[in-house]
C-alpha atoms as a PDB file:
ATOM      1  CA  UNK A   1     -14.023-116.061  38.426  1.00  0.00           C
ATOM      2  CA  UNK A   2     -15.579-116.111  41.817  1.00  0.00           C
ATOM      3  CA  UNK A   3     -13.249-117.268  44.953  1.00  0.00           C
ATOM      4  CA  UNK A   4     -13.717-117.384  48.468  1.00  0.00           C
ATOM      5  CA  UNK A   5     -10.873-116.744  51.173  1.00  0.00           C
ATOM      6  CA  UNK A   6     -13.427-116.606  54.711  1.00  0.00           C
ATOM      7  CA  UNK A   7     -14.493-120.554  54.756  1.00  0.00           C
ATOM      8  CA  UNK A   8     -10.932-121.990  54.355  1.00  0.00           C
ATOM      9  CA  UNK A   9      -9.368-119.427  56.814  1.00  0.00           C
ATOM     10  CA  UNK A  10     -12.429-120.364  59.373  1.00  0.00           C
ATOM     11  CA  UNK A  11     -11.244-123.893  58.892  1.00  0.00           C
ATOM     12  CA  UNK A  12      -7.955-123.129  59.108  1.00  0.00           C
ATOM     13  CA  UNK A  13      -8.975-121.448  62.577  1.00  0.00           C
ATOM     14  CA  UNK A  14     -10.947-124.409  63.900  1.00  0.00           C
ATOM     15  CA  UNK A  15      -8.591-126.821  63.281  1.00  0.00           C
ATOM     16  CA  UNK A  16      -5.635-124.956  64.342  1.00  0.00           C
ATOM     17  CA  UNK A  17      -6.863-124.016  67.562  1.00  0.00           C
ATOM     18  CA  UNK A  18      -7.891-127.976  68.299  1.00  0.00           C
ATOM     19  CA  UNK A  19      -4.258-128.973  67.287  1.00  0.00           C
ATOM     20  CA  UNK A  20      -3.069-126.893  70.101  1.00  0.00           C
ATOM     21  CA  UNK A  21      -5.537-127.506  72.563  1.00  0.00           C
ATOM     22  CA  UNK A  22      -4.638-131.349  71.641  1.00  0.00           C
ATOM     23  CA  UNK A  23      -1.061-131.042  71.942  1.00  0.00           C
ATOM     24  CA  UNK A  24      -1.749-128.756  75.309  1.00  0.00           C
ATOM     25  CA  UNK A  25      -4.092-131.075  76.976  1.00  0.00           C
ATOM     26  CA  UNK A  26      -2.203-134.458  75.760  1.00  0.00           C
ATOM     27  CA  UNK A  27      -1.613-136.023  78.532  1.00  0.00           C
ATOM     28  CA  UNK A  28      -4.640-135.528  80.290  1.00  0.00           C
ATOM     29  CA  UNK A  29      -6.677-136.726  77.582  1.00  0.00           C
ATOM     30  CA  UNK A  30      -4.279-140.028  77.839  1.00  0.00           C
ATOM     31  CA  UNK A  31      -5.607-140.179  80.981  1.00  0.00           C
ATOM     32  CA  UNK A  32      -8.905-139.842  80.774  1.00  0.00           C
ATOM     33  CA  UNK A  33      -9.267-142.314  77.441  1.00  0.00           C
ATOM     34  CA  UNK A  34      -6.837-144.483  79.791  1.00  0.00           C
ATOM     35  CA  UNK A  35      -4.542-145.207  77.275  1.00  0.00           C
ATOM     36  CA  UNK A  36      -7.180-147.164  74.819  1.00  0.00           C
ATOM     37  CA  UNK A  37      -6.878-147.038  70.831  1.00  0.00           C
ATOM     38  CA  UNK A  38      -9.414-147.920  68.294  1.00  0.00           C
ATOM     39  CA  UNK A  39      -8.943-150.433  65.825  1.00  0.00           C
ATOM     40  CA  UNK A  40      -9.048-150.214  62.338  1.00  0.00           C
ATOM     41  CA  UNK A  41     -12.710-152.598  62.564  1.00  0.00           C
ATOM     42  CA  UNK A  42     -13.606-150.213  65.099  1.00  0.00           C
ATOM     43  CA  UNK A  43     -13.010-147.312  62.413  1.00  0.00           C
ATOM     44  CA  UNK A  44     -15.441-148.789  60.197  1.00  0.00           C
ATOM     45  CA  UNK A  45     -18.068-149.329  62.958  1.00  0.00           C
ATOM     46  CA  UNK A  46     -18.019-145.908  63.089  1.00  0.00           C
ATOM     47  CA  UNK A  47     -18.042-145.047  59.535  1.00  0.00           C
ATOM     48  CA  UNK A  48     -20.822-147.245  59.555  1.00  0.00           C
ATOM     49  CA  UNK A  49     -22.908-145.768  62.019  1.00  0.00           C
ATOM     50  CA  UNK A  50     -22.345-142.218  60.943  1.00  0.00           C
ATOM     51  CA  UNK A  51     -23.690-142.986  57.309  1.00  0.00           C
ATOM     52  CA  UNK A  52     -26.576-144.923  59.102  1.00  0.00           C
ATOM     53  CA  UNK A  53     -27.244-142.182  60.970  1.00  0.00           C
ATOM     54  CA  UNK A  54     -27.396-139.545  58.209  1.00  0.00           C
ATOM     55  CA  UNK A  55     -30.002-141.982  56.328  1.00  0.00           C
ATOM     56  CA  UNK A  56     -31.960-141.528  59.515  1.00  0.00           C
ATOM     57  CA  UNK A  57     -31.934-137.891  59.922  1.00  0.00           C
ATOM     58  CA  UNK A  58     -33.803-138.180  56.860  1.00  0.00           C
ATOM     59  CA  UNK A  59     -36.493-138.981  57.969  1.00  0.00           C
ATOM     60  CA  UNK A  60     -36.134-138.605  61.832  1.00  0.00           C
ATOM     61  CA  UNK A  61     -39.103-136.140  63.145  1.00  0.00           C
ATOM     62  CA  UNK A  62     -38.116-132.916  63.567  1.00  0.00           C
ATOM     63  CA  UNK A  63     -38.733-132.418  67.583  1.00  0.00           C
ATOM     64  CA  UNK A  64     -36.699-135.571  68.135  1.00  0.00           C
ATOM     65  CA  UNK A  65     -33.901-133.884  66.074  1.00  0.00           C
ATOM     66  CA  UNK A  66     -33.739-131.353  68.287  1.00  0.00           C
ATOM     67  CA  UNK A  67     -33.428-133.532  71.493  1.00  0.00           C
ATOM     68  CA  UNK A  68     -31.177-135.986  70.340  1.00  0.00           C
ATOM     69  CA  UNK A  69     -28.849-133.063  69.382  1.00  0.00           C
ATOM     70  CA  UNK A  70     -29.127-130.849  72.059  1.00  0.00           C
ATOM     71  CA  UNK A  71     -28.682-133.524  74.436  1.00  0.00           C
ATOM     72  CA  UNK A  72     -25.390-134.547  72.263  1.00  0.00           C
ATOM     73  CA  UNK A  73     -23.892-131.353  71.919  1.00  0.00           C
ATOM     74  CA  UNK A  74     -24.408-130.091  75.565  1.00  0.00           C
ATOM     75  CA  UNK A  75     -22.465-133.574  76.521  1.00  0.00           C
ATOM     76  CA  UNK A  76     -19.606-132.290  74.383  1.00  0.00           C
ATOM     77  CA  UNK A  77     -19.269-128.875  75.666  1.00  0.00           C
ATOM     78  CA  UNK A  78     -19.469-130.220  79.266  1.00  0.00           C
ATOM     79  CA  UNK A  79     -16.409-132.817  78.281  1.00  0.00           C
ATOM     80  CA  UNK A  80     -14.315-129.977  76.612  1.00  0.00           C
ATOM     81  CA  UNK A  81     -15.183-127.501  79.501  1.00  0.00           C
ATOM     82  CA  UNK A  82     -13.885-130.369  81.700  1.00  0.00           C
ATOM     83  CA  UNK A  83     -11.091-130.706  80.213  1.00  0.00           C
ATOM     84  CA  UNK A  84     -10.294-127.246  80.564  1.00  0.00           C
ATOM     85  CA  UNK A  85     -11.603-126.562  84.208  1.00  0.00           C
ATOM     86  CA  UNK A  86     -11.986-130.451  86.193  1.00  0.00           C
ATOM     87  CA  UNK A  87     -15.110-128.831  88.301  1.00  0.00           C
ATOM     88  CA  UNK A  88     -18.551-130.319  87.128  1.00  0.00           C
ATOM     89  CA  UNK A  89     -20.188-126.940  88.709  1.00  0.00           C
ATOM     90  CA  UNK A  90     -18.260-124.501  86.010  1.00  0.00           C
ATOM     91  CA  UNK A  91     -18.243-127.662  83.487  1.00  0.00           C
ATOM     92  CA  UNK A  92     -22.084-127.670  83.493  1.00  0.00           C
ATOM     93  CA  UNK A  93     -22.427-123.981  82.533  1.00  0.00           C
ATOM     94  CA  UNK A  94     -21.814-123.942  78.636  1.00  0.00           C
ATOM     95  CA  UNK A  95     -24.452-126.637  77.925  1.00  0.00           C
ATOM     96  CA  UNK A  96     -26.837-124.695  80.006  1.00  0.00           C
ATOM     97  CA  UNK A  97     -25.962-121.414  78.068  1.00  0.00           C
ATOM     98  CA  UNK A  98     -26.026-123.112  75.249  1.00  0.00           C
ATOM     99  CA  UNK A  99     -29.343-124.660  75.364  1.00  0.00           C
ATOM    100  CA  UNK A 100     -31.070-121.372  76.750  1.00  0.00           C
ATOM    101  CA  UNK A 101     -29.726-119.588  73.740  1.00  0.00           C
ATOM    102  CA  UNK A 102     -31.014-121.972  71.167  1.00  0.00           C
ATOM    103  CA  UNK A 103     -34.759-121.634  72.797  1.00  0.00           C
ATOM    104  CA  UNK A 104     -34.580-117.945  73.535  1.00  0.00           C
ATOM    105  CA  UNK A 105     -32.004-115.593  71.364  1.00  0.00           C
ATOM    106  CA  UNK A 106     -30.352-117.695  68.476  1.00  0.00           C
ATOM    107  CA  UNK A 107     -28.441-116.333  65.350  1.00  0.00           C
ATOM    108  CA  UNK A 108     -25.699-117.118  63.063  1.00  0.00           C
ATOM    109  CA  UNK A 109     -23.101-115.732  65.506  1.00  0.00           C
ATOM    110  CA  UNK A 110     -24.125-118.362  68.685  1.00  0.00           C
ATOM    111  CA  UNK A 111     -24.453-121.359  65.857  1.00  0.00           C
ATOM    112  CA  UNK A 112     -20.976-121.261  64.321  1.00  0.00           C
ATOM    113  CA  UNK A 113     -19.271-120.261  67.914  1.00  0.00           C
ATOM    114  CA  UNK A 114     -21.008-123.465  69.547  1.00  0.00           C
ATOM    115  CA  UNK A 115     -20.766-125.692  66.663  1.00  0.00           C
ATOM    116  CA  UNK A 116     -17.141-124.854  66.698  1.00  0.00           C
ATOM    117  CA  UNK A 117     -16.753-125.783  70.245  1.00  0.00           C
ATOM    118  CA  UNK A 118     -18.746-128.575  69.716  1.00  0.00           C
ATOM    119  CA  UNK A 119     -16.319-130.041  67.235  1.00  0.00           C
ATOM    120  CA  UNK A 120     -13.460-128.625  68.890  1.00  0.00           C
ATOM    121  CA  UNK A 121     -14.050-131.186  71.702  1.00  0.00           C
ATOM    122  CA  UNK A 122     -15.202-133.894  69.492  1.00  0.00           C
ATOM    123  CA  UNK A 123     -11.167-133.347  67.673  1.00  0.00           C
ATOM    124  CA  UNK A 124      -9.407-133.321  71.414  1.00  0.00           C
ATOM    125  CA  UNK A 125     -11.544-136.946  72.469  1.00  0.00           C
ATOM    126  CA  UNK A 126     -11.401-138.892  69.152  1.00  0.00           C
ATOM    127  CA  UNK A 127      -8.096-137.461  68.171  1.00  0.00           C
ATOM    128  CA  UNK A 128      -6.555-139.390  71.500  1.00  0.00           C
ATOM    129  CA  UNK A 129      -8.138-142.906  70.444  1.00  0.00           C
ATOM    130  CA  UNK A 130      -6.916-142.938  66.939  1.00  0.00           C
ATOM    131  CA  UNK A 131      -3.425-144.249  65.663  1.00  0.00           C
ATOM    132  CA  UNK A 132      -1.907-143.331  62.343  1.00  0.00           C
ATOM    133  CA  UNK A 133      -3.561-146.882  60.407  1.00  0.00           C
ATOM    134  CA  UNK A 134      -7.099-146.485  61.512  1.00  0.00           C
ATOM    135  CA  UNK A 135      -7.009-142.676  60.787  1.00  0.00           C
ATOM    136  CA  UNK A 136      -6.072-143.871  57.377  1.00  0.00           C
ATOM    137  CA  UNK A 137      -8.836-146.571  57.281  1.00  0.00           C
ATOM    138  CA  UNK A 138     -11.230-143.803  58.970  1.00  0.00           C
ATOM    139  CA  UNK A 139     -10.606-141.354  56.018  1.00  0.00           C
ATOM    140  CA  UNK A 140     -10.991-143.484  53.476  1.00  0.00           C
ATOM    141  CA  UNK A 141     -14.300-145.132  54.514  1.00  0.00           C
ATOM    142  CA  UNK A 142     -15.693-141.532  55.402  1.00  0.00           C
ATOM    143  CA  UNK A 143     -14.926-139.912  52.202  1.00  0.00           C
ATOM    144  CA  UNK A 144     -16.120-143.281  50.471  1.00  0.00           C
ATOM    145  CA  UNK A 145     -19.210-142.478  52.321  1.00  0.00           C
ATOM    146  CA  UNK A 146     -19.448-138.786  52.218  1.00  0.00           C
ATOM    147  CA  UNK A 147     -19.200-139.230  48.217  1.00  0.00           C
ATOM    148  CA  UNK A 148     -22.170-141.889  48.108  1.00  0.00           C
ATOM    149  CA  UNK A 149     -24.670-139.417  50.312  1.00  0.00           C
ATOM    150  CA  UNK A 150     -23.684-136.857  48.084  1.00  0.00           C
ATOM    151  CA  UNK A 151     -23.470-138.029  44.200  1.00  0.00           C
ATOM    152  CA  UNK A 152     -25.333-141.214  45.143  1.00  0.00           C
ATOM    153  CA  UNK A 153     -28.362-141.057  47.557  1.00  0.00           C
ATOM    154  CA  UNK A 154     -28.437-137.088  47.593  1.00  0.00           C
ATOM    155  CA  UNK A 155     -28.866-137.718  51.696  1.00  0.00           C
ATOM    156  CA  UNK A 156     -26.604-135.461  52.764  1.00  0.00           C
ATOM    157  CA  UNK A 157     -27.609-132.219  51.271  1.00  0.00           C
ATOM    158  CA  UNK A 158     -31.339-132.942  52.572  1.00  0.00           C
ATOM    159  CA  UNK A 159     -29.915-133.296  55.849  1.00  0.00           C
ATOM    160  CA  UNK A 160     -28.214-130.163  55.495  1.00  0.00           C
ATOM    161  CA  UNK A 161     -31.350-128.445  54.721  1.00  0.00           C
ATOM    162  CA  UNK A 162     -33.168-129.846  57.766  1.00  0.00           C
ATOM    163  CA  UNK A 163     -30.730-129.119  60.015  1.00  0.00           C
ATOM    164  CA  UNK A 164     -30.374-125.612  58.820  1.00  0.00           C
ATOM    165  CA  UNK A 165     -33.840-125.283  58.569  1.00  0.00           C
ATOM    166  CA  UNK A 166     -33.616-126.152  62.694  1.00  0.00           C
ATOM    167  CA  UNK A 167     -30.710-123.950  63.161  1.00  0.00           C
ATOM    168  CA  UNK A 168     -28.945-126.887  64.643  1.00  0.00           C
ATOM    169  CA  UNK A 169     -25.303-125.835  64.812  1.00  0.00           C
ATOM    170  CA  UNK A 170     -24.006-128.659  63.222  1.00  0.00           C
ATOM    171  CA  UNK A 171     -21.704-126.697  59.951  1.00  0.00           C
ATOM    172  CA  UNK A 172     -19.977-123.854  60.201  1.00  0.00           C
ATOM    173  CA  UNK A 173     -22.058-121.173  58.217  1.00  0.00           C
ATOM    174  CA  UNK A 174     -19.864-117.917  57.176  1.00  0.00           C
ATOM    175  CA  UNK A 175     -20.511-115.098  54.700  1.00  0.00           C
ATOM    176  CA  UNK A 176     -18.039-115.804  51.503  1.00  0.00           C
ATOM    177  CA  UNK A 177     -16.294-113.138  50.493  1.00  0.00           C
ATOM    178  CA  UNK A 178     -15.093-111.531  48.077  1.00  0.00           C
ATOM    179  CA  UNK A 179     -18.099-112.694  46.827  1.00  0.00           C
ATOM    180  CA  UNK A 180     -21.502-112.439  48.305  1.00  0.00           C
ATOM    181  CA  UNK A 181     -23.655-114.691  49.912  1.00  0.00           C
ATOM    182  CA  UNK A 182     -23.068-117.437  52.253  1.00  0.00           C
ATOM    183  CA  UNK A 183     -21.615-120.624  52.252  1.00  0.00           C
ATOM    184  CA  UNK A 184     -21.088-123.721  54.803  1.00  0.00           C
ATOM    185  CA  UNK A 185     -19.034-126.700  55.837  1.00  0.00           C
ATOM    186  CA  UNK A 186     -20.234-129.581  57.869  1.00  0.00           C
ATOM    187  CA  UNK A 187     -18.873-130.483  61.118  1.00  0.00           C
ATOM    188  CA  UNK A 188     -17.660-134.250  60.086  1.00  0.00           C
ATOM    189  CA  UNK A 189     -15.469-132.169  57.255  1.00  0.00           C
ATOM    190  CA  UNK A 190     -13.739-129.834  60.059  1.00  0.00           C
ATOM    191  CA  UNK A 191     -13.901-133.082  62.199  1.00  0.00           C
ATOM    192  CA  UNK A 192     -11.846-135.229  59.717  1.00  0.00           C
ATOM    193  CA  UNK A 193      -9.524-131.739  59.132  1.00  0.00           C
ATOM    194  CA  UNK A 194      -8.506-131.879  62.997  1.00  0.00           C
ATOM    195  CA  UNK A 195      -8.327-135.371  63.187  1.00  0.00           C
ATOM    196  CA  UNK A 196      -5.249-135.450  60.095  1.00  0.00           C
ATOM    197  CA  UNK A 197      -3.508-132.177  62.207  1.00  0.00           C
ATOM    198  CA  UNK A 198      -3.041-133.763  65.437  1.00  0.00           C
ATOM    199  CA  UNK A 199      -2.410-137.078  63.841  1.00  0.00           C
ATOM    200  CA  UNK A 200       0.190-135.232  61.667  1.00  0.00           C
ATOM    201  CA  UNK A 201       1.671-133.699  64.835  1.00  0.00           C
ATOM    202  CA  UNK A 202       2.151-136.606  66.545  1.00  0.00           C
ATOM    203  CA  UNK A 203       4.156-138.427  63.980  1.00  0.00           C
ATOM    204  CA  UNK A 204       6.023-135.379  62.635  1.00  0.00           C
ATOM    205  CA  UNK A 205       5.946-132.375  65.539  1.00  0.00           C
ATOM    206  CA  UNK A 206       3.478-129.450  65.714  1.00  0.00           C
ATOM    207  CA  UNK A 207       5.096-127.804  62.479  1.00  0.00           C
ATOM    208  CA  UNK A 208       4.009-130.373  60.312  1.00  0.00           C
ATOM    209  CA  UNK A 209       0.533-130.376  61.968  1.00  0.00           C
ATOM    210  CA  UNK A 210      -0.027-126.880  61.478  1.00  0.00           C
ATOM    211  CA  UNK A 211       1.147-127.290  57.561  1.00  0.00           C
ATOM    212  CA  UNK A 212      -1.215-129.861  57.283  1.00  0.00           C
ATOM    213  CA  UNK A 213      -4.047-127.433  58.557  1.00  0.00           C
ATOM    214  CA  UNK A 214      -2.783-125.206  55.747  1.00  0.00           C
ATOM    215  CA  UNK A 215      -2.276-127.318  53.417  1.00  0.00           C
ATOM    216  CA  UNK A 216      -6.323-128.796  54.068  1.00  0.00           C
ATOM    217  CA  UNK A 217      -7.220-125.214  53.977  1.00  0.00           C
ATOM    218  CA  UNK A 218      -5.983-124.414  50.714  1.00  0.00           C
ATOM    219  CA  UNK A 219      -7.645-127.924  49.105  1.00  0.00           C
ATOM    220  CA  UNK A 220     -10.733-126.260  50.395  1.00  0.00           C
ATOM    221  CA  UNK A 221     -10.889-123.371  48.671  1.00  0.00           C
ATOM    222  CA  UNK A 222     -10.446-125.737  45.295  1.00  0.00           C
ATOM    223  CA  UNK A 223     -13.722-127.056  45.885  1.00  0.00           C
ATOM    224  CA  UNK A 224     -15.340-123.818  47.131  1.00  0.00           C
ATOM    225  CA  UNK A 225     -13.791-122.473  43.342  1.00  0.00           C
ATOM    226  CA  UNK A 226     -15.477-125.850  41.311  1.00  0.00           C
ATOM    227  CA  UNK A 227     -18.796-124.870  43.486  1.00  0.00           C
ATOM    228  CA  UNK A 228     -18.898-120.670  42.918  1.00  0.00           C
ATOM    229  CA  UNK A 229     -18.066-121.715  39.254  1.00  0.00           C
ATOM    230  CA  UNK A 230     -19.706-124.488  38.023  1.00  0.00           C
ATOM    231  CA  UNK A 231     -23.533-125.682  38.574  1.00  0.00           C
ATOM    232  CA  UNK A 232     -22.735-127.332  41.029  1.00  0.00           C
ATOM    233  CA  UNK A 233     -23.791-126.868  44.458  1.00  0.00           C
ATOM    234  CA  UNK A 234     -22.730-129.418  47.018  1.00  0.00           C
ATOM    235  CA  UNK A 235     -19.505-131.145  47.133  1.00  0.00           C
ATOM    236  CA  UNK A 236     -18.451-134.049  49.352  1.00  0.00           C
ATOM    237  CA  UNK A 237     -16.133-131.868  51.272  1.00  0.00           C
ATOM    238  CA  UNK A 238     -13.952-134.573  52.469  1.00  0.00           C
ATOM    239  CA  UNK A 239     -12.417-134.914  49.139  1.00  0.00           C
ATOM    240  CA  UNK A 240     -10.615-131.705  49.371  1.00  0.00           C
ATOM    241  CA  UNK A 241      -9.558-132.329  53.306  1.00  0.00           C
ATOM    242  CA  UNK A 242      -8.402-135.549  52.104  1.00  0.00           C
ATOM    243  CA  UNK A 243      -6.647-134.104  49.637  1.00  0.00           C
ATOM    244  CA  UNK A 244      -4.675-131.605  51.637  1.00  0.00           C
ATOM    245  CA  UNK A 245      -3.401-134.048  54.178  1.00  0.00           C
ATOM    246  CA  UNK A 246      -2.005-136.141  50.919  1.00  0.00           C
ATOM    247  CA  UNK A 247      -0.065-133.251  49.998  1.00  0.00           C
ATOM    248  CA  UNK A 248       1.008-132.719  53.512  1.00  0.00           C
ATOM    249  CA  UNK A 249       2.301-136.234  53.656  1.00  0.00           C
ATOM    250  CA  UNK A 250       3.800-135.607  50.229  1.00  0.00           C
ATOM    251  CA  UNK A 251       6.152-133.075  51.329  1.00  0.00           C
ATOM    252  CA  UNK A 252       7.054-134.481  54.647  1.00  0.00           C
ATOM    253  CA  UNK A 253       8.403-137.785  52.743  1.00  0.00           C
ATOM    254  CA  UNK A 254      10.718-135.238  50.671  1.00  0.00           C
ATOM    255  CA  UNK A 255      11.641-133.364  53.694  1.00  0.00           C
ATOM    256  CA  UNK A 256      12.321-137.131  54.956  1.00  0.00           C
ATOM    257  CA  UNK A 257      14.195-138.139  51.656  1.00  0.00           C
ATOM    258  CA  UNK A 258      16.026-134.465  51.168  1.00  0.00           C
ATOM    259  CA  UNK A 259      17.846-134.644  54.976  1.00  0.00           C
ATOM    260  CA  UNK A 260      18.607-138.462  54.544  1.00  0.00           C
ATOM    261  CA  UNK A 261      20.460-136.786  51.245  1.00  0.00           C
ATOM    262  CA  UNK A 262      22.232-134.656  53.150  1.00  0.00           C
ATOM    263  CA  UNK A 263      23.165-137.047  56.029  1.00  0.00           C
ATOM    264  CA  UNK A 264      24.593-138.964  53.255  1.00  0.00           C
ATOM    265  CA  UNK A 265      26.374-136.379  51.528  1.00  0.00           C
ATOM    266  CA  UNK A 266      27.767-135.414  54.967  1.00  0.00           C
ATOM    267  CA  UNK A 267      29.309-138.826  55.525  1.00  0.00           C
END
């Protein structure tokens, strides 16, 4: 049987490191989204648009690809580098290296560092506008729609292809070992992943946030076992990140239920 232990731990990383930036930068990033939640319509607006514009990407030239992502991404490394250091002179400097590396001396290293940036900041901006009921609304519609451009219009892995074929750093892309070869994970996957952590911290305190990274991990390398085993190839990722926050919640309620026991038994 063939397993892989590098793409779940990478995730693990990823969305680790965006809980604590999150939970670091919290009340700036209350600031700066000035206190403003989405609703659970607004979820699905979103949902919408993202499957809308994976349909697109389809068939979107290949030299307007590149701008409208470039231009996208070097927006979000100048709002994380903003967040970290509030000067638009030092702020500026990542989307310029970025975009000079891209043109002049790209590789496999530069695309999974910036497209982990990239959705490192996307985690830290998003994660401040959602509330507990549209993050439930949000995963549900995006895993509904992550399993139709899979299984359904086949969309999603011909983006993936494109993209690749662009070297736009939009999925992580790691060697899998113990087995050879490579294997990836798209950014809306590790976005979804960081978006259940912080939510989970939150409501239950960093511990629980960081056991839900773990926990979203592990349902990872399910799927990456189903795909190194089985003919198929692609898998709607989100499943398995869906399916480690359930478990998450599933053992807070009986960490819940077990200490109201005890209070109980106490009195």
């Amino acid at each position: 049987m063939q397993f892989d232990f590098l793409l779940p731990l990478t995730m693990f990383a990823i969305s680790s490191a965006s809980l604590l930036l999150f939970l670091r930068y919290e009340k700036r990033l209350e600031d700066l989204s000035s206190g403003q939640k989405l609703r659970v319509r607004d979820a699905v607006l979103v949902v919408v648009v993202m499957g809308v514009m994976v349909a697109a990407m389809v068939v979107m030239p290949e030299r307007l690809m590149q701008i409208v992502f470039l231009f996208s991404a070097s927006s979000i490394l100048f709002l994380l580098t903003y967040l970290i250091v509030p000067k638009i002179p030092l702020a500026v400097l990542p989307s310029i290296l970025f975009v000079a590396l891209y043109f002049l001396y790209w590789n496999l290293l530069f695309l999974d560092l910036f497209a982990a940036l990239i959705v490192i900041s996307a985690i830290l901006y998003i994660g401040r506008l959602f509330t507990w009921k549209t993050t439930l609304a949000f995963a549900v519609l995006l895993t509904a729609m992550d399993i139709i451009h899979v299984f359904g219009t086949k969309q999603m892995a011909a983006v993936a292809e494109k993209t690749v074929g662009l070297g736009l750093p939009v999925m992580i892309i790691v060697p899998s070992f113990p087995t050879t070869g490579f294997i990836a994970l798209g950014l809306g996957d590790l976005l979804l992943s960081g978006l259940f952590a912080t939510q989970t911290a939150q409501r239950n305190g960093k511990r629980y946030g960081l056991i839900c990274c773990a926990f979203i991990a592990a349902a990872l390398m399910i799927g990456e076992l189903i795909i190194l085993n089985t003919p198929y190839t692609f898998l709607p990722a989100t499943v398995f990140v869906t399916l480690g926050w359930l478990v998450t919640l599933g053992l807070m309620q009986l960490s819940k239920t077990d200490t109201k026991e005890r209070v109980d038994a106490e009195k």
